[in-house]
Protein backbone atom coordinates (compact mmCIF):
# COMPACT_ATOMS: atom_id res chain seq x y z
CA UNK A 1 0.13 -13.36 25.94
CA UNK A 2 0.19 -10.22 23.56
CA UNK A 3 4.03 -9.83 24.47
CA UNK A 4 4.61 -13.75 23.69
CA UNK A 5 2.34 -13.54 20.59
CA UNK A 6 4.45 -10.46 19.26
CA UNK A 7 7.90 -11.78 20.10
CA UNK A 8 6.57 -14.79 18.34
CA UNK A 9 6.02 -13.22 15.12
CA UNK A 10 8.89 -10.71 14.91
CA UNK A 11 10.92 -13.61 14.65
CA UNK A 12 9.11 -15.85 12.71
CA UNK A 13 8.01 -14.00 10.06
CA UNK A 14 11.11 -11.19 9.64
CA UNK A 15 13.42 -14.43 9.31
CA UNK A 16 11.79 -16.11 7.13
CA UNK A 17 11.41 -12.18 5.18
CA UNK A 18 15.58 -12.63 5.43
CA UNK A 19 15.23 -15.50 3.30
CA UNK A 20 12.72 -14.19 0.47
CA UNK A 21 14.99 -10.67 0.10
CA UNK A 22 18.31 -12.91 -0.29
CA UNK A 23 16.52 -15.02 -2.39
CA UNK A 24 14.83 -11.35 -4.55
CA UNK A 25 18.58 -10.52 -4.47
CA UNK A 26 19.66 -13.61 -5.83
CA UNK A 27 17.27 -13.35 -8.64
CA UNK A 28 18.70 -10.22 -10.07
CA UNK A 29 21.98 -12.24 -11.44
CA UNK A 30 19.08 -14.17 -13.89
CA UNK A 31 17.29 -11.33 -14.84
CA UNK A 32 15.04 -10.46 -11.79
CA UNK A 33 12.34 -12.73 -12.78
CA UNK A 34 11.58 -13.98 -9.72
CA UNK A 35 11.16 -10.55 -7.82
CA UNK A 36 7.18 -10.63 -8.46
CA UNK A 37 6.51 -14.06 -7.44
CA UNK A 38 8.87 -13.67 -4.27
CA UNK A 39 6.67 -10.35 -3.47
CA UNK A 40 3.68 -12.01 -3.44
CA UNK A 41 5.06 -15.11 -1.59
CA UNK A 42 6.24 -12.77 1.34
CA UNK A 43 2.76 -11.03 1.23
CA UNK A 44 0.64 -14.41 1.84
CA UNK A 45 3.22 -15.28 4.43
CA UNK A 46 2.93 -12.01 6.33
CA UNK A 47 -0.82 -13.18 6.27
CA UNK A 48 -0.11 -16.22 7.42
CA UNK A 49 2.01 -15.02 10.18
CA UNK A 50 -0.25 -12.59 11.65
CA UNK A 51 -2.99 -14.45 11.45
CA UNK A 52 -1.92 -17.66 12.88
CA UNK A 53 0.77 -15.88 15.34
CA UNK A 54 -0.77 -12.75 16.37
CA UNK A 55 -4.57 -13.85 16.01
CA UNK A 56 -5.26 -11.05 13.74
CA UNK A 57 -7.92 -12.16 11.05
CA UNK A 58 -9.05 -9.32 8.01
CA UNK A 59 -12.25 -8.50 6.99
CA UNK A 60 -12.41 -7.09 3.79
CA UNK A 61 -16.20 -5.69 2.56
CA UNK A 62 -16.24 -4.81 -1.36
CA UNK A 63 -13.51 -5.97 -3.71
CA UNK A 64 -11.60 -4.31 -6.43
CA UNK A 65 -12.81 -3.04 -9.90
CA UNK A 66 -12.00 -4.76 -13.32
CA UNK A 67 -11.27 -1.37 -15.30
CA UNK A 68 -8.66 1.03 -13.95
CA UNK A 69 -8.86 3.21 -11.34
CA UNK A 70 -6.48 4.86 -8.20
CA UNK A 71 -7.04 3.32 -4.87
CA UNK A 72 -6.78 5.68 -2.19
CA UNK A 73 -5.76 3.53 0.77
CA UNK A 74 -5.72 5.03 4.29
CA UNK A 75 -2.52 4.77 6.14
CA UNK A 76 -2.56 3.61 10.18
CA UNK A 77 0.39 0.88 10.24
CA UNK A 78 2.54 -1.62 8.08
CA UNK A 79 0.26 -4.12 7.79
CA UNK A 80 -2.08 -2.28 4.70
CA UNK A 81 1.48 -1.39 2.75
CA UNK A 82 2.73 -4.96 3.59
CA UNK A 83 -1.08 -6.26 2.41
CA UNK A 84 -1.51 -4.69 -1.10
CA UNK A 85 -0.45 -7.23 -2.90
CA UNK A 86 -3.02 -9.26 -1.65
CA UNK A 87 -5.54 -7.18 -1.93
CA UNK A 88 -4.84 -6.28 -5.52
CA UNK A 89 -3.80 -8.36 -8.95
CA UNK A 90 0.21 -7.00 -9.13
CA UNK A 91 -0.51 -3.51 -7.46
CA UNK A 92 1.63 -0.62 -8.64
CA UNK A 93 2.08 1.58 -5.90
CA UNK A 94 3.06 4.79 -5.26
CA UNK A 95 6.24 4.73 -2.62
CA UNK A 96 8.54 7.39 -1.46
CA UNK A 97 11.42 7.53 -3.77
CA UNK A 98 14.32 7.29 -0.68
CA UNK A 99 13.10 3.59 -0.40
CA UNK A 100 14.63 3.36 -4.19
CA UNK A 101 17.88 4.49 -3.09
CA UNK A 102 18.21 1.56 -0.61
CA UNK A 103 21.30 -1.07 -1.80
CA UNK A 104 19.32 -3.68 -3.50
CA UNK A 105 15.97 -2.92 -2.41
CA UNK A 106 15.26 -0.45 -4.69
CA UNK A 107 16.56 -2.40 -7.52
CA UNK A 108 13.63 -5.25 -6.77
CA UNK A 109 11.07 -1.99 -6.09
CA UNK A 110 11.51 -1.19 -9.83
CA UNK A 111 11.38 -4.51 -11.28
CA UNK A 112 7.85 -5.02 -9.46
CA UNK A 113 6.67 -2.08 -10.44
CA UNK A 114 6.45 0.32 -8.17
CA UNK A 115 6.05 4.03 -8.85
CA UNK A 116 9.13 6.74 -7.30
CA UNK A 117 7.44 9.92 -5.72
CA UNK A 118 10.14 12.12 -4.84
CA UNK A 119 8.05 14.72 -2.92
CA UNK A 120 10.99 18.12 -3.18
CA UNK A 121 10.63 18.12 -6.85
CA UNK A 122 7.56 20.11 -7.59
CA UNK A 123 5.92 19.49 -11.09
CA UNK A 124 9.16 17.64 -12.05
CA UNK A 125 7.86 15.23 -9.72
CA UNK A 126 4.61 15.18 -11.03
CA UNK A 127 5.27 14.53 -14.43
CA UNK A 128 7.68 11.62 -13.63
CA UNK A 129 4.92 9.97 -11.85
CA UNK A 130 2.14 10.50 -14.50
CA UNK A 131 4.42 8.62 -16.45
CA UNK A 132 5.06 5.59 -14.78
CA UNK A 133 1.57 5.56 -13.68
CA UNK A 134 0.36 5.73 -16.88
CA UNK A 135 2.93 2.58 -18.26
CA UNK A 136 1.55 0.43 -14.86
CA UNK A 137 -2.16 1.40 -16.48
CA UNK A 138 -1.17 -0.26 -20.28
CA UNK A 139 -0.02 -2.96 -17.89
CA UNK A 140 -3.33 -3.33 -16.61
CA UNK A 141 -2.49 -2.59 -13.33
CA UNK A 142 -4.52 -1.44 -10.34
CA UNK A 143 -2.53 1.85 -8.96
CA UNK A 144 -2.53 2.32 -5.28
CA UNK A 145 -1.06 5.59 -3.07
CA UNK A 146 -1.32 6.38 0.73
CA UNK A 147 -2.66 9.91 -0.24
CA UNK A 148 -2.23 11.07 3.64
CA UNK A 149 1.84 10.50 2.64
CA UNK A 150 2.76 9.12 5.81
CA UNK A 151 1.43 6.96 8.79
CA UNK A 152 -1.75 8.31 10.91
CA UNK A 153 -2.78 6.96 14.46
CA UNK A 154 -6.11 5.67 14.58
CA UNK A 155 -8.65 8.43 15.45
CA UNK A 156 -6.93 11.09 13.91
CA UNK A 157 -7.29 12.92 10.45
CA UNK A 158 -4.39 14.34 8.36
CA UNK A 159 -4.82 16.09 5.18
CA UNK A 160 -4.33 14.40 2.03
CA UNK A 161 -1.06 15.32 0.35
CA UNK A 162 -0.84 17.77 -2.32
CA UNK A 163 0.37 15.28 -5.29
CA UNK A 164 -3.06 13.60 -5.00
CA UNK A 165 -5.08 15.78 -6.21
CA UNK A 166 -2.74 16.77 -9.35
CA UNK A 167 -2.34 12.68 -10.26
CA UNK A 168 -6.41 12.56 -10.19
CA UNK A 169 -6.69 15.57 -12.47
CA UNK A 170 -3.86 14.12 -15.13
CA UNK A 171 -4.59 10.52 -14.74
CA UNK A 172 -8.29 10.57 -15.46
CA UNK A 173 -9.67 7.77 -13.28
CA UNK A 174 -12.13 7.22 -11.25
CA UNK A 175 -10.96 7.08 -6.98
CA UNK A 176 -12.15 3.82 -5.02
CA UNK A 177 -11.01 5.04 -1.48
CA UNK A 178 -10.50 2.09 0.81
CA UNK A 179 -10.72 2.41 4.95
CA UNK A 180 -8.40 0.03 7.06
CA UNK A 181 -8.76 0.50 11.34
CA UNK A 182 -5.03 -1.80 11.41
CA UNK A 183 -3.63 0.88 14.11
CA UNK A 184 -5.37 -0.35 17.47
CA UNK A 185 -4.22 -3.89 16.80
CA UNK A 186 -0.81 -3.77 14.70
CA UNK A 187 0.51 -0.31 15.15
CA UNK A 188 2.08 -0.88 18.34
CA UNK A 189 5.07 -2.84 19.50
CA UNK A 190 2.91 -5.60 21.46
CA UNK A 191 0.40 -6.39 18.58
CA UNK A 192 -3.08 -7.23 19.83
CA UNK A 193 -5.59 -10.38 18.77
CA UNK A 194 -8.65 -9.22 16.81
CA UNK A 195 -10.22 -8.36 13.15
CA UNK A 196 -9.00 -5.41 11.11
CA UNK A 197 -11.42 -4.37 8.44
CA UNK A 198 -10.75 -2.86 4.76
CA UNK A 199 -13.33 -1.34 3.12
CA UNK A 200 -13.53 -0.51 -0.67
CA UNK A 201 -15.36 2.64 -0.86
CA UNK A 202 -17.79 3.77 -3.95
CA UNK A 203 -15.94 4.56 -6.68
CA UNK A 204 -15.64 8.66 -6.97
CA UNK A 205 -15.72 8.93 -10.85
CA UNK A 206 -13.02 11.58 -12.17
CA UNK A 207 -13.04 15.24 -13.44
CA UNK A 208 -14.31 16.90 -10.09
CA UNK A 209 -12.71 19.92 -8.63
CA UNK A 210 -10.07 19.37 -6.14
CA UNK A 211 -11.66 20.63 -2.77
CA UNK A 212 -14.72 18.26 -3.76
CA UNK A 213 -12.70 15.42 -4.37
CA UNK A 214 -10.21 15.83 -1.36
CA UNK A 215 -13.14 15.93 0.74
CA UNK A 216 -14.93 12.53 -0.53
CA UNK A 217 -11.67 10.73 -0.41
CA UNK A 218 -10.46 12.02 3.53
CA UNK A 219 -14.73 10.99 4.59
CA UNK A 220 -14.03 8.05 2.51
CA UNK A 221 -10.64 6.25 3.78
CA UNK A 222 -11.64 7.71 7.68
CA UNK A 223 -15.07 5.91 7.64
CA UNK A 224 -13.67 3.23 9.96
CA UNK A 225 -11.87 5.76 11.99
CA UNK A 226 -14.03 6.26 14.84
């Protein structure tokens, strides 16, 4: 049933994902306004979708904070990238800048928001994403990265990359690290049934040294990686 269940939701929910990028596309020729309301309509149906189709329900224990702050999300499949935007009011997040080069895509990735990181450039780099963090902050928007950079089966530990510790020196805000287990049920080609959990850490508040605060935030987003 796994294999039906899967099959099922590839092509359910990636055409109906055709659709909502044509119609992001679209939007572009009047101005892009309806990139953000598109986003968030393709994030409640991926919900939907695996929910309903998959039998995957989400569990999420804690909630958000009103000020500002960096959430420090860890990284096992899709679904937590695919998620944020219903987890967070309009979430700017941090995304590798070759998904900015992409025809068209990239175009709607700037109108909603999200911040380049282009990883070769150094302190370049850096600076440029200070920046447009700090215009996503007058916005009054959360800021979310994947500090671990990339994908990490469930069970396993990476270190966090090196760009995370300078944007929670510069930035000034406190860290709410959040834990997500999605790999054992939607990392994997035949998706299984069952309940992933995120958890919103305590908030870490800023101005500690780096090992200290690399430390807190790896414990932190692995707490449900057992």
């Amino acid at each position: 049933m796994a294999v039906v269940r899967s099959l099922l939701f590839y092509v359910v929910f990636y055409s109906v994902t055709a659709v909502l990028v044509t119609g992001g596309l679209l939007s572009l020729l009047f101005g892009g306004r309806g990139v953000v309301p598109i986003t968030h309509a393709w994030a409640r149906w991926h919900r939907w979708c695996v929910h309903h189709l998959v039998g995957i329900s989400l569990r999420e224990e804690g909630s958000p904070m009103a000020e500002p702050a960096l959430y420090a999300i860890k990284h096992e499949s899709f679904f937590e990238a695919i998620e944020t935007p219903n987890l967070f009011s309009r979430p700017a997040v941090f995304a590798k800048a070759e998904l900015f080069r992409i025809p068209g895509w990239g175009r709607l990735a700037q109108l909603y928001g999200l911040v380049p990181v282009e990883r070769s450039q150094g302190a370049r780099t850096l600076r440029a994403m200070i920046a447009g963090a700090k215009k996503r902050i007058e916005e009054g928007r959360p800021l979310v990265i994947f500090p671990e950079g990339t994908r990490v089966p469930h069970g396993q530990k990476a270190p966090l990359q090196s760009g995370f510790a300078g944007l929670y020196k510069l930035l000034g805000l406190p860290v709410i690290p959040v834990a997500v287990d999605s790999g054992p049920l939607y990392h994997r080609l035949w998706k299984q049934r069952g309940t992933i959990t995120v958890r919103f850490g305590e908030p870490i508040p800023p101005g500690l040294p780096r090992e200290e605060i690399e430390t807190r935030v790896k414990a932190a987003i692995n707490a449900l990686n057992g």
